[in-house]
N, C-alpha and C. Protein backbone atom coordinates (compact mmCIF):
# COMPACT_ATOMS: atom_id res chain seq x y z
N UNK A 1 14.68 2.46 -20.60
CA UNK A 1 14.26 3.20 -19.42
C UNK A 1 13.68 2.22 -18.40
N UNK A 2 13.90 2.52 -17.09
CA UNK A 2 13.69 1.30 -15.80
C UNK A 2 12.20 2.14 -15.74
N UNK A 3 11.28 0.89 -15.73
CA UNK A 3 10.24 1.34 -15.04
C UNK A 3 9.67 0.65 -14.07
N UNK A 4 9.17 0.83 -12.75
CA UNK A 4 8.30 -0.14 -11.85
C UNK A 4 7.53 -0.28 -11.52
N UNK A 5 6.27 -0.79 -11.78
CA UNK A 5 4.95 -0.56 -11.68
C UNK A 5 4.27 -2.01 -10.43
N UNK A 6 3.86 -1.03 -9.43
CA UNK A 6 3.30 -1.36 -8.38
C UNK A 6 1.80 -1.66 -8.88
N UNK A 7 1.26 -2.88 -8.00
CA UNK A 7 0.13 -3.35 -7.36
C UNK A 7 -0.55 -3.95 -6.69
N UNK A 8 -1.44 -4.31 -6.20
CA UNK A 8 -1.89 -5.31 -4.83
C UNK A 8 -2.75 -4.40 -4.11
N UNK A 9 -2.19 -3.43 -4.00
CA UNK A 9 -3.03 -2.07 -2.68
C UNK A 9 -4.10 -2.50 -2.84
N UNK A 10 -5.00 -2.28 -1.37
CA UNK A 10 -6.38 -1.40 -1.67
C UNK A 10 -7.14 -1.53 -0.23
N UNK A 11 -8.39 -1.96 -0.15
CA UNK A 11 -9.10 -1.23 1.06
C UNK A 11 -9.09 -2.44 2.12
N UNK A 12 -8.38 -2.93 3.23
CA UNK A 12 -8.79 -4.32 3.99
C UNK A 12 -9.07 -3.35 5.42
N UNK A 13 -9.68 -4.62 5.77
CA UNK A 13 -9.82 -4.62 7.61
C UNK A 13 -8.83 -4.89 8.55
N UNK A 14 -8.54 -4.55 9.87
CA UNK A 14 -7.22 -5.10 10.52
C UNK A 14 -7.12 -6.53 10.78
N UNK A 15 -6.19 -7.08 10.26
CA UNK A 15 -5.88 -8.29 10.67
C UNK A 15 -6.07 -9.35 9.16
N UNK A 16 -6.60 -8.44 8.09
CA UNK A 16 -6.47 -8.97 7.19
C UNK A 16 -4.71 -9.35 6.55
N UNK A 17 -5.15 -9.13 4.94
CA UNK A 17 -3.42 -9.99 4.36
C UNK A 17 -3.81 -9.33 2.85
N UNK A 18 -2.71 -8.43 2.61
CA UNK A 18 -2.47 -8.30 1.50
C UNK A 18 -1.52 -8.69 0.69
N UNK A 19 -0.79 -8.89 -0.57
CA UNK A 19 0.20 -8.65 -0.97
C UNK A 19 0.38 -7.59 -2.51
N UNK A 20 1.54 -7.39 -2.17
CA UNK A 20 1.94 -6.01 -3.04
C UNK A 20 2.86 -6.61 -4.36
N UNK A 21 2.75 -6.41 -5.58
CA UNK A 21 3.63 -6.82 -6.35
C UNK A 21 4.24 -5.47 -7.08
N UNK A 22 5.52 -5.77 -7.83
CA UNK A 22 6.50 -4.76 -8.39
C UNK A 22 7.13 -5.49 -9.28
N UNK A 23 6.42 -4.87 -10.79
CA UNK A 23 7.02 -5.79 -11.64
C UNK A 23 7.80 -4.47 -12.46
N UNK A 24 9.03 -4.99 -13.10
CA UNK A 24 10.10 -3.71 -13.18
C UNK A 24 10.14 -4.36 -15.15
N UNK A 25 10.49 -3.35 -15.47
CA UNK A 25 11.19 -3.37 -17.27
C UNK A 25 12.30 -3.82 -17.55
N UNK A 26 12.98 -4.08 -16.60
CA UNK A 26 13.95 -4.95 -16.77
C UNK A 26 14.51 -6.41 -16.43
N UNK A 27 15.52 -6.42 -16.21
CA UNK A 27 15.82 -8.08 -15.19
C UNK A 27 15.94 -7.60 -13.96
N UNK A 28 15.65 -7.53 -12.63
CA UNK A 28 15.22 -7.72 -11.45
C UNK A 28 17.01 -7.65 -11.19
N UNK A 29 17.85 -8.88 -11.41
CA UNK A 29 18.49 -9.37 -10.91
C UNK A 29 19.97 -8.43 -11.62
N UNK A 30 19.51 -7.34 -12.11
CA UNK A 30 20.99 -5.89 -12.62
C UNK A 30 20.81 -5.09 -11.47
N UNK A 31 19.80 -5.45 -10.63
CA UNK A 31 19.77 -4.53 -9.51
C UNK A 31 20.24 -4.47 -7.82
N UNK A 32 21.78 -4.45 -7.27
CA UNK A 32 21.89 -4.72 -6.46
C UNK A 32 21.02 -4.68 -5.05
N UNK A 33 20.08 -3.90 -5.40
CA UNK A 33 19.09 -4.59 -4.11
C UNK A 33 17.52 -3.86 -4.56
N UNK A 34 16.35 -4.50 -4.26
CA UNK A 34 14.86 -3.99 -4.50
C UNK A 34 13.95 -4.12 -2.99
N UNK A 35 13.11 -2.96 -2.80
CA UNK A 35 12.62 -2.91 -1.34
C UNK A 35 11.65 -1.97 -2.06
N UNK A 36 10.77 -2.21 -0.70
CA UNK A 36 9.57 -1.68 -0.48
C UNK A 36 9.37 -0.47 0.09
N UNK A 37 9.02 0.86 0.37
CA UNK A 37 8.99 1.80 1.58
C UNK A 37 7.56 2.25 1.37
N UNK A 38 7.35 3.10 2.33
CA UNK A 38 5.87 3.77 2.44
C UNK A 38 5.59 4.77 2.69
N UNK A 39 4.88 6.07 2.52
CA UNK A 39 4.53 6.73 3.28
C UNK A 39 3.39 7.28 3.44
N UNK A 40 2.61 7.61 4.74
CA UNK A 40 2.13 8.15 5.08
C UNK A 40 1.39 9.33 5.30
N UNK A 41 0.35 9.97 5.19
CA UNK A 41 -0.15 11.61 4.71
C UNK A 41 0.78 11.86 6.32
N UNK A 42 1.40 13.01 6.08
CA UNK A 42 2.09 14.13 6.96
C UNK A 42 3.44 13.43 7.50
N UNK A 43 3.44 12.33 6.81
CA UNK A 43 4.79 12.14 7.58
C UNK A 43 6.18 11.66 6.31
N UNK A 44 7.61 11.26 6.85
CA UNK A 44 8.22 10.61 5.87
C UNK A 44 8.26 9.49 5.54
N UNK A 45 8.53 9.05 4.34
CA UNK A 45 8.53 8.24 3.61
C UNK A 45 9.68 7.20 4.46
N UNK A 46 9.80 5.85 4.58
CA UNK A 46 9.95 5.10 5.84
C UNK A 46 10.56 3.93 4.86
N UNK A 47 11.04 2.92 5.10
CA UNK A 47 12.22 1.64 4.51
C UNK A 47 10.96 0.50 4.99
N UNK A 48 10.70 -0.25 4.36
CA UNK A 48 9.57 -1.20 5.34
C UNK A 48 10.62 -2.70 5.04
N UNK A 49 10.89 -3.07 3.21
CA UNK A 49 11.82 -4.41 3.34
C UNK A 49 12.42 -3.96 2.68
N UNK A 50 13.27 -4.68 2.58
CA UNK A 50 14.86 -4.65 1.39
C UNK A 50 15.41 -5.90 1.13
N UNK A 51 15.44 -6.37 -0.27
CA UNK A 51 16.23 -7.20 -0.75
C UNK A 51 17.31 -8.14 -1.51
N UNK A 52 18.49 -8.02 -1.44
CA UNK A 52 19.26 -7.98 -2.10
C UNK A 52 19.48 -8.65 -3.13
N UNK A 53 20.60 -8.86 -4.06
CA UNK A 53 20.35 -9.49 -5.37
C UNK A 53 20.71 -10.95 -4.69
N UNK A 54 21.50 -11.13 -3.62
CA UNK A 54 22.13 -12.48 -3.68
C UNK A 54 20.79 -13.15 -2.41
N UNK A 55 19.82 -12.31 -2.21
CA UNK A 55 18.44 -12.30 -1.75
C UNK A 55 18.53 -12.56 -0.10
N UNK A 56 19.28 -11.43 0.36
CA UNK A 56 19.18 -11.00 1.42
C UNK A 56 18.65 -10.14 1.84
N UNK A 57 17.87 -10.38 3.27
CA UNK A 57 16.41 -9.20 3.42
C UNK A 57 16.94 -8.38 4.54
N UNK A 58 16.10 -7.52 4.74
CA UNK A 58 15.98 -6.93 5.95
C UNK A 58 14.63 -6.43 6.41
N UNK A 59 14.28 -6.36 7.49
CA UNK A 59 13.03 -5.56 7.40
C UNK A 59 12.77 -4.48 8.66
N UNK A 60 11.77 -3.91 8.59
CA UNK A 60 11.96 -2.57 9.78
C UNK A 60 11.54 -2.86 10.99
N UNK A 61 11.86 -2.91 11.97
CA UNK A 61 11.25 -3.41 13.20
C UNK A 61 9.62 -3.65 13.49
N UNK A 62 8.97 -2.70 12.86
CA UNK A 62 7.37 -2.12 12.82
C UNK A 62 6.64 -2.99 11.96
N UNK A 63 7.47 -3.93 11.14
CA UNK A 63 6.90 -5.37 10.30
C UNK A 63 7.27 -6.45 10.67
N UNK A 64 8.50 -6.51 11.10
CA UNK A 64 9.16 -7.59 11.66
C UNK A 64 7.94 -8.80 12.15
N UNK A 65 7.99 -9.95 10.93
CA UNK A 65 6.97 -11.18 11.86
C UNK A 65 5.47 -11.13 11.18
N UNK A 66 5.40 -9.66 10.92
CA UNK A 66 4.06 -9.49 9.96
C UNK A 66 4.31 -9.73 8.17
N UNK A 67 5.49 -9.17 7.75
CA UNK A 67 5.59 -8.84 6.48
C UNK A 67 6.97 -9.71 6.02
N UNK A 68 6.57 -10.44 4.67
CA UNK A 68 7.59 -11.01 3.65
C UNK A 68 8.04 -10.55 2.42
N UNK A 69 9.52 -10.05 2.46
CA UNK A 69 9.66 -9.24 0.94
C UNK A 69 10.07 -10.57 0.30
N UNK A 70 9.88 -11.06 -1.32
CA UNK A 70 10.80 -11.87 -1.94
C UNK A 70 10.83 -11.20 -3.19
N UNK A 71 11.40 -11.95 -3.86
CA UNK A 71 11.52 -11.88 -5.79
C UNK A 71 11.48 -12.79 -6.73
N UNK A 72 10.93 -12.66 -7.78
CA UNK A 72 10.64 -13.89 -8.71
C UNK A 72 11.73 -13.27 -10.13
N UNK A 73 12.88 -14.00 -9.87
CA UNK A 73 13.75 -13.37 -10.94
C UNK A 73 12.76 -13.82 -12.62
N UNK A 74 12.36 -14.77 -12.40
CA UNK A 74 11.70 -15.24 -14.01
C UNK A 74 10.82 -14.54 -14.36
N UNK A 75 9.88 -13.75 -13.20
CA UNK A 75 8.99 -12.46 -13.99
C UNK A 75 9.72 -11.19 -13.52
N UNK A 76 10.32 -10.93 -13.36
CA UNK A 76 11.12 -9.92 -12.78
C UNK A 76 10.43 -8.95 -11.84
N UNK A 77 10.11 -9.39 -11.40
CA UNK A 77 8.82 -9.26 -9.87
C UNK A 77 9.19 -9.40 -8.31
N UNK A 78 9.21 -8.23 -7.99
CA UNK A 78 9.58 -8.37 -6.39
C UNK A 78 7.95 -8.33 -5.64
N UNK A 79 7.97 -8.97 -4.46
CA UNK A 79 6.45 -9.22 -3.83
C UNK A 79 6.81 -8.45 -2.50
N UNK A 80 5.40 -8.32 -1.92
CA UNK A 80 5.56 -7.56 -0.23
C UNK A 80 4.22 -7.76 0.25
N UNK A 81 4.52 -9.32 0.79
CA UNK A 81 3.39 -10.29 1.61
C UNK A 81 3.25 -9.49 2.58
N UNK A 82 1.67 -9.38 2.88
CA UNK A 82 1.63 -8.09 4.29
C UNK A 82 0.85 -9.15 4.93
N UNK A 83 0.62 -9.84 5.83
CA UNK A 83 0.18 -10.46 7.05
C UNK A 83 -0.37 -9.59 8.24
N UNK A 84 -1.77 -10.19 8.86
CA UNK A 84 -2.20 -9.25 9.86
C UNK A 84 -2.02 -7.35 9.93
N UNK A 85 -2.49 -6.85 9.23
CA UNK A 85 -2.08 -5.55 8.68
C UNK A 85 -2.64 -5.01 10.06
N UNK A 86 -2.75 -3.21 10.33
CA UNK A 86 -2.77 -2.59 11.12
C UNK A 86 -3.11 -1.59 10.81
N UNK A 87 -4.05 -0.72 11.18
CA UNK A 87 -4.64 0.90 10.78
C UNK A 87 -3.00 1.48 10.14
N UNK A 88 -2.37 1.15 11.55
CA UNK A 88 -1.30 2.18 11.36
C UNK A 88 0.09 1.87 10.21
N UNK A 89 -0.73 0.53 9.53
CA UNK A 89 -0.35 0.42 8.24
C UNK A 89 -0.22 1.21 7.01
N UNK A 90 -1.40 1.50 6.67
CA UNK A 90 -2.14 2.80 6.03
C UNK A 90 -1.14 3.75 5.76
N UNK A 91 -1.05 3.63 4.25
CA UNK A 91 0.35 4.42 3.42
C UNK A 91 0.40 4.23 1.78
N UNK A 92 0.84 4.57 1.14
CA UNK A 92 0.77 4.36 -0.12
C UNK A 92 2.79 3.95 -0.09
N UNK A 93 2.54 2.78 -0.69
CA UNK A 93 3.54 1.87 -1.02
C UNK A 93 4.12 2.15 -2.03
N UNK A 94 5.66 2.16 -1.75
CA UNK A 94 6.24 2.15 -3.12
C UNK A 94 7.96 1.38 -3.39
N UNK A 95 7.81 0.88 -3.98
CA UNK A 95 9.02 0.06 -4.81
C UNK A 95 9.54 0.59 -5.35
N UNK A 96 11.47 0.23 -5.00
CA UNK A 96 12.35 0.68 -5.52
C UNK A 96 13.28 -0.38 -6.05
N UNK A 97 14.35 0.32 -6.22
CA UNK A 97 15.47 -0.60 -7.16
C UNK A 97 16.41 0.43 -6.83
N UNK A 98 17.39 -0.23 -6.41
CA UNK A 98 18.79 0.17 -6.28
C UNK A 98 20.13 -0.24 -7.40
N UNK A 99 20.33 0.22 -8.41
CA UNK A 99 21.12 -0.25 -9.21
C UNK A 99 22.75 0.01 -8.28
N UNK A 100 23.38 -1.33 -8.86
CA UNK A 100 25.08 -0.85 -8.49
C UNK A 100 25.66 0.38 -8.53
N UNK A 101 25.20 1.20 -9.32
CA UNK A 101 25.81 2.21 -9.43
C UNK A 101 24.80 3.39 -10.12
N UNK A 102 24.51 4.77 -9.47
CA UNK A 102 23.51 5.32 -9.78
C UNK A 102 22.42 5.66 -8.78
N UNK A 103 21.21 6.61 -9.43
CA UNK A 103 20.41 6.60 -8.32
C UNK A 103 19.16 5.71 -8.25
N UNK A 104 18.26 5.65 -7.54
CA UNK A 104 17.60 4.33 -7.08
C UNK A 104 16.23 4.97 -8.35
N UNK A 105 15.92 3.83 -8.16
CA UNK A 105 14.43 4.28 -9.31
C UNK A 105 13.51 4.07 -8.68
N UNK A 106 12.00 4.47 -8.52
CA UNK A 106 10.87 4.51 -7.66
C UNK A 106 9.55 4.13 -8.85
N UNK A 107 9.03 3.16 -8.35
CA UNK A 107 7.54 3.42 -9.01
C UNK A 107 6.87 4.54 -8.57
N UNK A 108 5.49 4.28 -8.52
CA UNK A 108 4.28 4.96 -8.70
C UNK A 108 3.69 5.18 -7.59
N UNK A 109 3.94 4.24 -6.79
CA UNK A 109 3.11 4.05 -5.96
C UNK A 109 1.90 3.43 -5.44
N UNK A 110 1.20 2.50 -4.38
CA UNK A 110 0.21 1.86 -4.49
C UNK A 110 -0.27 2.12 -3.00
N UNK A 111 -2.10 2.30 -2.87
CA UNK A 111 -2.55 2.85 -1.99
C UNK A 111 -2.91 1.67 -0.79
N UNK A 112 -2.10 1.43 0.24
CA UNK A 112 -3.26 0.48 1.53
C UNK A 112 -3.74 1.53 1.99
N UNK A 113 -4.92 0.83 2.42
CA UNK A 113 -6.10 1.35 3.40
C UNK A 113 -6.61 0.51 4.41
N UNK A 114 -6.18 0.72 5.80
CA UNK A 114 -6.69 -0.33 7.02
C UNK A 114 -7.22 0.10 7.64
N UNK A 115 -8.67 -0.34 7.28
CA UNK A 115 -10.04 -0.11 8.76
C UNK A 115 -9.51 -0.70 9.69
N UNK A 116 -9.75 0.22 10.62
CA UNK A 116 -10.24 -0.99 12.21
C UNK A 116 -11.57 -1.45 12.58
């Protein structure tokens, strides 16, 4: 059974730096692509990075310059470097996995919190 268990969250100030880790039950690298999304109380759940197995990223315009997704195939650990964060950061984070074929698997979830 795939499991992904998120951590890093928790309470910073704006302009601080967090990072988020996602360490999965399996090999990282059976999964054609692993990303980050978020959401927000009252709103939807949003794409923040994405990264592929042959470790190609993308990221959402609204991070672009602030935030680094990578992966550590040897712990089977995807990361989500947050740089200069923003109130309107503020979301509970969550990591996925996209297998080749099938539906995507989701952790748990992990809570930021950005004072201003």
């Amino acid at each position: 059974q795939v499991q992904l268990v998120e951590s890093g969250g928790g309470l910073v100030q704006a302009g601080d730096s967090l990072r988020l880790s996602c360490a999965t039950s399996v090999r990282i690298f059976s999964f054609a692509a692993m990303g980050w999304s978020r959401q927000a109380p009252g709103k939807q759940r949003e794409l923040v990075a994405r990264i592929t197995s042959g470790g190609g990223t993308n990221y959402a315009d609204f991070v672009k310059g602030r935030f680094t997704i990578s992966r550590d195939n040897a712990k089977n650990t995807v990361y989500l470097q947050m740089n200069s964060l923003k109130p309107e950061d503020t979301a509970v984070y969550y990591c996925n996995a996209d297998p080749t074929y099938g539906n995507t698997y989701w952790g748990q979830g992990t809570q930021v919190t950005v004072s201003s």
